[in-house]
PDB file of N, CA and C in Angstrom:
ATOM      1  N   UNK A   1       0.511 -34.322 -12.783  1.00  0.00           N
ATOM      2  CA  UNK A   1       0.248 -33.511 -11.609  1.00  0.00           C
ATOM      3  C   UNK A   1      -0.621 -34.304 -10.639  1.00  0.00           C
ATOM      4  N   UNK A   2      -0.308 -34.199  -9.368  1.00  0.00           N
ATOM      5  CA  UNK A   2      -0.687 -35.344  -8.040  1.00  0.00           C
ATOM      6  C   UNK A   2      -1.380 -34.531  -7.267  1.00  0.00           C
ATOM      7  N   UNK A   3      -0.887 -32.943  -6.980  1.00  0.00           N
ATOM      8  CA  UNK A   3      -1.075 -32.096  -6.147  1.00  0.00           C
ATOM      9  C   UNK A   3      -0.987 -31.267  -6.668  1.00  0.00           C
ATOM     10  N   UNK A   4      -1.953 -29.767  -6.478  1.00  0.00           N
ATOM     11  CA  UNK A   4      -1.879 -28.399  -6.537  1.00  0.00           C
ATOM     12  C   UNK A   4      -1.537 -27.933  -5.374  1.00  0.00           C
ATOM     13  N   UNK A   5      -0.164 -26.791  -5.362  1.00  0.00           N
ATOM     14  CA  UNK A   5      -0.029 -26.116  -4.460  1.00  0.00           C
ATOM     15  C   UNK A   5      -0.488 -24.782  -4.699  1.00  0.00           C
ATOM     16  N   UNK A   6      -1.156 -23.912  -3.476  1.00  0.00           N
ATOM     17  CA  UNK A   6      -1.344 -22.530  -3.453  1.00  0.00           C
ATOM     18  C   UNK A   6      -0.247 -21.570  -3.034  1.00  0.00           C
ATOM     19  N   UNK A   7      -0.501 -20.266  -3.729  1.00  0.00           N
ATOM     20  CA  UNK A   7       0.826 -19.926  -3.759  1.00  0.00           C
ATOM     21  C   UNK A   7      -0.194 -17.811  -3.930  1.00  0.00           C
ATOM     22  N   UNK A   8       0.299 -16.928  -2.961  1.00  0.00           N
ATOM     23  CA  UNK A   8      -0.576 -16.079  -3.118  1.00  0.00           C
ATOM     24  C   UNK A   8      -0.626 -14.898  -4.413  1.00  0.00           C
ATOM     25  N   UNK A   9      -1.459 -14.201  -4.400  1.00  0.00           N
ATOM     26  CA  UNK A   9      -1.531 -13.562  -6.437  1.00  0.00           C
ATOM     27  C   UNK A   9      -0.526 -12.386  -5.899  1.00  0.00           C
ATOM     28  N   UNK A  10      -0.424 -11.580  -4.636  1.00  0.00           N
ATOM     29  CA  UNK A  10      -0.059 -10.525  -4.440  1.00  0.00           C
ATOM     30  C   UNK A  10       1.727 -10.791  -4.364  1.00  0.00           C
ATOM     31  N   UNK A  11       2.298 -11.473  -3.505  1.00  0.00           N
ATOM     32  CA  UNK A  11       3.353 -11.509  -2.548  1.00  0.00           C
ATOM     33  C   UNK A  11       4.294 -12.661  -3.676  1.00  0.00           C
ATOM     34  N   UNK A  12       3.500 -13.434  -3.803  1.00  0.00           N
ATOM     35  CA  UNK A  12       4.144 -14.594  -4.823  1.00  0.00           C
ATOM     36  C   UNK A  12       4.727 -15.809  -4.160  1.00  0.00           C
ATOM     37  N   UNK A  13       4.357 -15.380  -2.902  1.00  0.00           N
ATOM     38  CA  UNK A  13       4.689 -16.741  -1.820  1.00  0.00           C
ATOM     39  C   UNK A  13       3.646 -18.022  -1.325  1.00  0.00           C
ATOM     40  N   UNK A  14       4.598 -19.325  -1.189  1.00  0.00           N
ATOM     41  CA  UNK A  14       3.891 -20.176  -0.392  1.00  0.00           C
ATOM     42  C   UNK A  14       2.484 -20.132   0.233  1.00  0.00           C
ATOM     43  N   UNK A  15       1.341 -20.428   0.126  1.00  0.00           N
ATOM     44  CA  UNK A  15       0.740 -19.974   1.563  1.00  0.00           C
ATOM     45  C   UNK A  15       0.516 -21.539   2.377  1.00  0.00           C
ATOM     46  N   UNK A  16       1.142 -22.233   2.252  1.00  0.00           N
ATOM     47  CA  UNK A  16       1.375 -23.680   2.587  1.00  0.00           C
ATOM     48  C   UNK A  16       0.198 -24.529   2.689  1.00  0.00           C
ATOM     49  N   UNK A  17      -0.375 -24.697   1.874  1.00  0.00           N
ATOM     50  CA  UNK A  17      -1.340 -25.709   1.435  1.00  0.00           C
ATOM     51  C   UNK A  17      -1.369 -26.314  -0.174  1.00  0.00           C
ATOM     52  N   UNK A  18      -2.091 -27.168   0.059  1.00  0.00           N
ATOM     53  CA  UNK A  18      -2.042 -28.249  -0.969  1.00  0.00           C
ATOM     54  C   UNK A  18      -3.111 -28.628  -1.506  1.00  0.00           C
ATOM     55  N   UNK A  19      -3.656 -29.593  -2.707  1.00  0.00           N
ATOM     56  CA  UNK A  19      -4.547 -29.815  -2.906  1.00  0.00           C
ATOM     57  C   UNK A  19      -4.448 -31.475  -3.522  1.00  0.00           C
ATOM     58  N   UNK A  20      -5.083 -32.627  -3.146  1.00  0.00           N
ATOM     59  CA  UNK A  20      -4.368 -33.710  -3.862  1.00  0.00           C
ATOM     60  C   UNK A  20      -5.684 -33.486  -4.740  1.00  0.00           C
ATOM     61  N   UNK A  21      -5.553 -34.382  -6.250  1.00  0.00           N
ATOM     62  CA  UNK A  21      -6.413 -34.238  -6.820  1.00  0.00           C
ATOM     63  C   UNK A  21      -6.830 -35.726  -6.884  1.00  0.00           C
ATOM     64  N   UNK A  22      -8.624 -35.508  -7.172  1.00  0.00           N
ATOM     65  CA  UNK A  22      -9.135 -36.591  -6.986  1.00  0.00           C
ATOM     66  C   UNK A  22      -9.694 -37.365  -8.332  1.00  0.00           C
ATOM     67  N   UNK A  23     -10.222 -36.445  -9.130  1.00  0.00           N
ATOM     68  CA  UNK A  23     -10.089 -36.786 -10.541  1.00  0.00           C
ATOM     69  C   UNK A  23     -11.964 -36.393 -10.701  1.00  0.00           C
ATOM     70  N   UNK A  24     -12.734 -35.996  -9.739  1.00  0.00           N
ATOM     71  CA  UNK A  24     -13.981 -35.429  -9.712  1.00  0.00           C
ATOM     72  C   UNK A  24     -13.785 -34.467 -10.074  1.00  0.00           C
ATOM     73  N   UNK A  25     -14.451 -33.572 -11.441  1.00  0.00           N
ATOM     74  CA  UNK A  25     -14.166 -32.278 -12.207  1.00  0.00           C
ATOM     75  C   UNK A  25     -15.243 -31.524 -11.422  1.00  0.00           C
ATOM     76  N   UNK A  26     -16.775 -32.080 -11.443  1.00  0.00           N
ATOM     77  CA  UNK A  26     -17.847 -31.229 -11.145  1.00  0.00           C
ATOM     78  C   UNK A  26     -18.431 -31.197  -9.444  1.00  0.00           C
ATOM     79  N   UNK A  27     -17.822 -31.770  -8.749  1.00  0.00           N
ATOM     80  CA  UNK A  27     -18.128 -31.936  -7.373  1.00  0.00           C
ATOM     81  C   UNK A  27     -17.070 -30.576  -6.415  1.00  0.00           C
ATOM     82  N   UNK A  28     -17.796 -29.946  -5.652  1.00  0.00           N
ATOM     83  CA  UNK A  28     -17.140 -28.523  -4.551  1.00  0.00           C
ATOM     84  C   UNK A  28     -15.887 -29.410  -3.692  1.00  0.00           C
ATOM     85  N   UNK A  29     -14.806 -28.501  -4.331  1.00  0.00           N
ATOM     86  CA  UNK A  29     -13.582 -29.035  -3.710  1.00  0.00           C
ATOM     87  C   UNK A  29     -13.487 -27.733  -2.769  1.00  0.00           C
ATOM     88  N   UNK A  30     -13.361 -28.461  -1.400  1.00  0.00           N
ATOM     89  CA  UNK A  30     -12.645 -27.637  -0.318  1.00  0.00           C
ATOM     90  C   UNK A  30     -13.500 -26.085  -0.423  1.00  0.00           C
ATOM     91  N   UNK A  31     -14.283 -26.528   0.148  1.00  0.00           N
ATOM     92  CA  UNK A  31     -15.601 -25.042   0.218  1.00  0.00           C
ATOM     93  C   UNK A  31     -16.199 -25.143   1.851  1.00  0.00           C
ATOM     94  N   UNK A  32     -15.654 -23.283   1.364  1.00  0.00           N
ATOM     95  CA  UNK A  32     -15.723 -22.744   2.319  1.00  0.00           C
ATOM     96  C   UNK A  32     -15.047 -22.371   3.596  1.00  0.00           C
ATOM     97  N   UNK A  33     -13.209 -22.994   2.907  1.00  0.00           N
ATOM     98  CA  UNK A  33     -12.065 -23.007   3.528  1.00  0.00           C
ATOM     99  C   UNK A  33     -11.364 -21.427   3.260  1.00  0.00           C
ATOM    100  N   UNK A  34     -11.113 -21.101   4.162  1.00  0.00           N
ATOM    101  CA  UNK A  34     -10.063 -19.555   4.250  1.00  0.00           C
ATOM    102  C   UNK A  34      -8.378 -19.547   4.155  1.00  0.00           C
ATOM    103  N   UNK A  35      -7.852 -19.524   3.506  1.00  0.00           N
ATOM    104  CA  UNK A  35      -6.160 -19.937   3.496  1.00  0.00           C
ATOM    105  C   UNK A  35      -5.525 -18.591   3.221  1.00  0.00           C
ATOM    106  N   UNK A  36      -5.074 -18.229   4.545  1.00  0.00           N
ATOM    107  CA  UNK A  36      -4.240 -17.015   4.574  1.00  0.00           C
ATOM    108  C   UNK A  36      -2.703 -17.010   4.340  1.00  0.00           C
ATOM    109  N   UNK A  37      -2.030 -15.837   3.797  1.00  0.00           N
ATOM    110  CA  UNK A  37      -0.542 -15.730   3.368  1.00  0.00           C
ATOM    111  C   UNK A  37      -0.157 -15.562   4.833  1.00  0.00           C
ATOM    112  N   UNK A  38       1.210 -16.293   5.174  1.00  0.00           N
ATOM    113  CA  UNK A  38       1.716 -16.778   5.763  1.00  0.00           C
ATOM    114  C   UNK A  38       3.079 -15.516   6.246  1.00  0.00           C
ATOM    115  N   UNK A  39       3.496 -14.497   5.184  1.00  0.00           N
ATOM    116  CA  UNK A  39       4.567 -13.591   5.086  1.00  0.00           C
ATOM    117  C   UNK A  39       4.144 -12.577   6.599  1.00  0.00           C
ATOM    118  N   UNK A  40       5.113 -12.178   6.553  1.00  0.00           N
ATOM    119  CA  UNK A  40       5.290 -11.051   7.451  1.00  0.00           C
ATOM    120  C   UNK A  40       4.491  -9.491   6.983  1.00  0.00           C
ATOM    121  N   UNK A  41       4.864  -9.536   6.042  1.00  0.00           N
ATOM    122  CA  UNK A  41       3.996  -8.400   5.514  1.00  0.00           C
ATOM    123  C   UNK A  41       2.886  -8.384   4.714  1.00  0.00           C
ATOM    124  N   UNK A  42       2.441  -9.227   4.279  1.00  0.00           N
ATOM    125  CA  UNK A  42       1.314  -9.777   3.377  1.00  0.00           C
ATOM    126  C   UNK A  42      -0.243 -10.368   4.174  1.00  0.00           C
ATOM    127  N   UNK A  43      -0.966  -9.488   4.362  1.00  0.00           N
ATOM    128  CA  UNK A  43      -1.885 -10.016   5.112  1.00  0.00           C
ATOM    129  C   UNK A  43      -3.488 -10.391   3.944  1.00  0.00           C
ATOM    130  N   UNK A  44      -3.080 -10.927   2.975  1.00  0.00           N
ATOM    131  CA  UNK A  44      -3.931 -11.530   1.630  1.00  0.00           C
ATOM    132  C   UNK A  44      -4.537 -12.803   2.852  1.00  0.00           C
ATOM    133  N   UNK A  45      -5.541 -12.970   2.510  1.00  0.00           N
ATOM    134  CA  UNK A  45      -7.242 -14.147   2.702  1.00  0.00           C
ATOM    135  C   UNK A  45      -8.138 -14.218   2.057  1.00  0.00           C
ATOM    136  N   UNK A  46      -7.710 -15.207   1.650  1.00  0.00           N
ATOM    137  CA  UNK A  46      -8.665 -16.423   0.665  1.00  0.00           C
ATOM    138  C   UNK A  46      -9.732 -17.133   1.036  1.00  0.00           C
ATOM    139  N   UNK A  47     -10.914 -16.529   0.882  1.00  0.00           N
ATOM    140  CA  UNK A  47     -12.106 -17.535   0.861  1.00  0.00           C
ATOM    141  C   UNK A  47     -12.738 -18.489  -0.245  1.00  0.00           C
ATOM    142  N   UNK A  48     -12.422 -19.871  -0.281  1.00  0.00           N
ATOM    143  CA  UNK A  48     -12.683 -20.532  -1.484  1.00  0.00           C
ATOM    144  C   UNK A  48     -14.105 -20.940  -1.366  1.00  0.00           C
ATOM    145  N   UNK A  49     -15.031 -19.941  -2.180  1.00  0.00           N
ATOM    146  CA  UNK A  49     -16.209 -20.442  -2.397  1.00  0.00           C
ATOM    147  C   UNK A  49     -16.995 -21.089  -3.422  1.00  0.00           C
ATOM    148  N   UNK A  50     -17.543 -21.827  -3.539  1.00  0.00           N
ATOM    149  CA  UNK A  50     -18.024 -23.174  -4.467  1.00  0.00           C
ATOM    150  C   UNK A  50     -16.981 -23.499  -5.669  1.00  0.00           C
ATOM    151  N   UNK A  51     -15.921 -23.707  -5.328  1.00  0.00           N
ATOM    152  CA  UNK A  51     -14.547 -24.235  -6.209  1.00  0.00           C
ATOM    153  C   UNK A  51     -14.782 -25.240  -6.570  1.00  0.00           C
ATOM    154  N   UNK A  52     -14.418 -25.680  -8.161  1.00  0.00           N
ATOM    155  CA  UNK A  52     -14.568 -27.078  -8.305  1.00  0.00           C
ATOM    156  C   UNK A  52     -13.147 -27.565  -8.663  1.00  0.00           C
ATOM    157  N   UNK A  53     -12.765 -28.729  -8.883  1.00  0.00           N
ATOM    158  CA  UNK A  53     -12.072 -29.613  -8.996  1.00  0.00           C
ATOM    159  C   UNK A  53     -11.195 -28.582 -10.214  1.00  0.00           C
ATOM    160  N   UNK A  54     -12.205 -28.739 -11.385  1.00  0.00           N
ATOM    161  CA  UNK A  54     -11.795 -28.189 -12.331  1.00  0.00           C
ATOM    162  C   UNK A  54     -11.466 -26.511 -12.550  1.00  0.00           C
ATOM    163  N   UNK A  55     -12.121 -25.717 -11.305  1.00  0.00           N
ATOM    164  CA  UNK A  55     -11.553 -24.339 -11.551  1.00  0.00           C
ATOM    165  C   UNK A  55      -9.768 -24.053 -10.741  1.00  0.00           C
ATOM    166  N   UNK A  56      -9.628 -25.182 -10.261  1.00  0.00           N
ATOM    167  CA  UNK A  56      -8.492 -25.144  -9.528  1.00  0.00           C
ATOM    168  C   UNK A  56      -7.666 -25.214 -10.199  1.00  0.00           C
ATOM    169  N   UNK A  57      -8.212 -26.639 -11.400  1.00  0.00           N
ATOM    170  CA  UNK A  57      -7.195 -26.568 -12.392  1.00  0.00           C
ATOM    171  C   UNK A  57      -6.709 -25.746 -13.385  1.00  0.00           C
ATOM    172  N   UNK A  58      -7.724 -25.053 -13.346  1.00  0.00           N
ATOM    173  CA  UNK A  58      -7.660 -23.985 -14.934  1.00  0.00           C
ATOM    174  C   UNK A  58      -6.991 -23.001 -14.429  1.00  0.00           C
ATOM    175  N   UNK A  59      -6.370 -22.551 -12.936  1.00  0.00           N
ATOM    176  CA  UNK A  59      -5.844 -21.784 -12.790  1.00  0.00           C
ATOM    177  C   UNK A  59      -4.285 -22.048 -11.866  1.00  0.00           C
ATOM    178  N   UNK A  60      -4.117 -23.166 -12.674  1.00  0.00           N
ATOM    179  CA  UNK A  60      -2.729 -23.691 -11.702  1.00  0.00           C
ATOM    180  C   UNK A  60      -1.950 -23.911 -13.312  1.00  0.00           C
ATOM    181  N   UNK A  61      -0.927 -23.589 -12.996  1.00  0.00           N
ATOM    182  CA  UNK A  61       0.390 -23.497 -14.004  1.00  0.00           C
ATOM    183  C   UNK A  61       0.773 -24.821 -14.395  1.00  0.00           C
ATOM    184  N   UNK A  62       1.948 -25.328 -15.192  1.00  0.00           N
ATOM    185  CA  UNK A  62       2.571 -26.553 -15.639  1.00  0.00           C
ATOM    186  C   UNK A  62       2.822 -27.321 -14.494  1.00  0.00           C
ATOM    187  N   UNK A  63       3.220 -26.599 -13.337  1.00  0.00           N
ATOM    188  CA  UNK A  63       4.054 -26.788 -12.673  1.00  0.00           C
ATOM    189  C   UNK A  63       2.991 -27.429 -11.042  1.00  0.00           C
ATOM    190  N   UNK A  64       2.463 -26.880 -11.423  1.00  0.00           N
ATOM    191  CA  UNK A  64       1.261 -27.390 -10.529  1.00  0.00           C
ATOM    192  C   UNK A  64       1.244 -26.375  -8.977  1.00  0.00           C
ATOM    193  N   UNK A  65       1.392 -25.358 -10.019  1.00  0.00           N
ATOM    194  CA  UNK A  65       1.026 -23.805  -8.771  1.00  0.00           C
ATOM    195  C   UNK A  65      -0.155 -23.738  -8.966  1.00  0.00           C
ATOM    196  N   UNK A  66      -0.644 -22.852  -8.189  1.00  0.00           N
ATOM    197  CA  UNK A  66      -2.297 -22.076  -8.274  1.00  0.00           C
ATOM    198  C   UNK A  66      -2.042 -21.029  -7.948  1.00  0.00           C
ATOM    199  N   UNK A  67      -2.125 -19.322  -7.927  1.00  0.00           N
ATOM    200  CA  UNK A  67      -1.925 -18.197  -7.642  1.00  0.00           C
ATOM    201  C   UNK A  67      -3.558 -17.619  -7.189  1.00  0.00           C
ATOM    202  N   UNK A  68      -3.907 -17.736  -6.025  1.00  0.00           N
ATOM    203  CA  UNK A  68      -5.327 -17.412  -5.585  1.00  0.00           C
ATOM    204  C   UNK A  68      -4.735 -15.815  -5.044  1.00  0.00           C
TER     205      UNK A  68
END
């Protein structure tokens, strides 16, 4: 896995962002960024606050989804 993509918990769609990974487990990845669903009917927003490297991972699939 190279990249985590986000993908939303409600709708189950895209929200078109990415994450490359850097291989830092304990350092704040991407804090304090807002990544909203993208759908027509889905108005889900994501505030990623003090995320690390490693909670991104623990919640991204084989496949290298993340469901925020």
């Amino acid at each position: 896995m190279q990249e985590i993509e986000f993908y939303c918990k409600k709708c189950k769609k895209s929200m078109k962002m990415a994450y490359a990974l850097t291989g830092d487990m304990d350092t704040p990845a991407m804090n304090g960024i807002i990544i909203r669903c993208h759908t027509h009917k889905c108005t889900r927003a994501v505030t990623l606050k003090n995320f690390t490297e490693r909670d991104i991972l623990k919640r991204a699939d084989l496949h290298g989804k993340c469901y925020l």
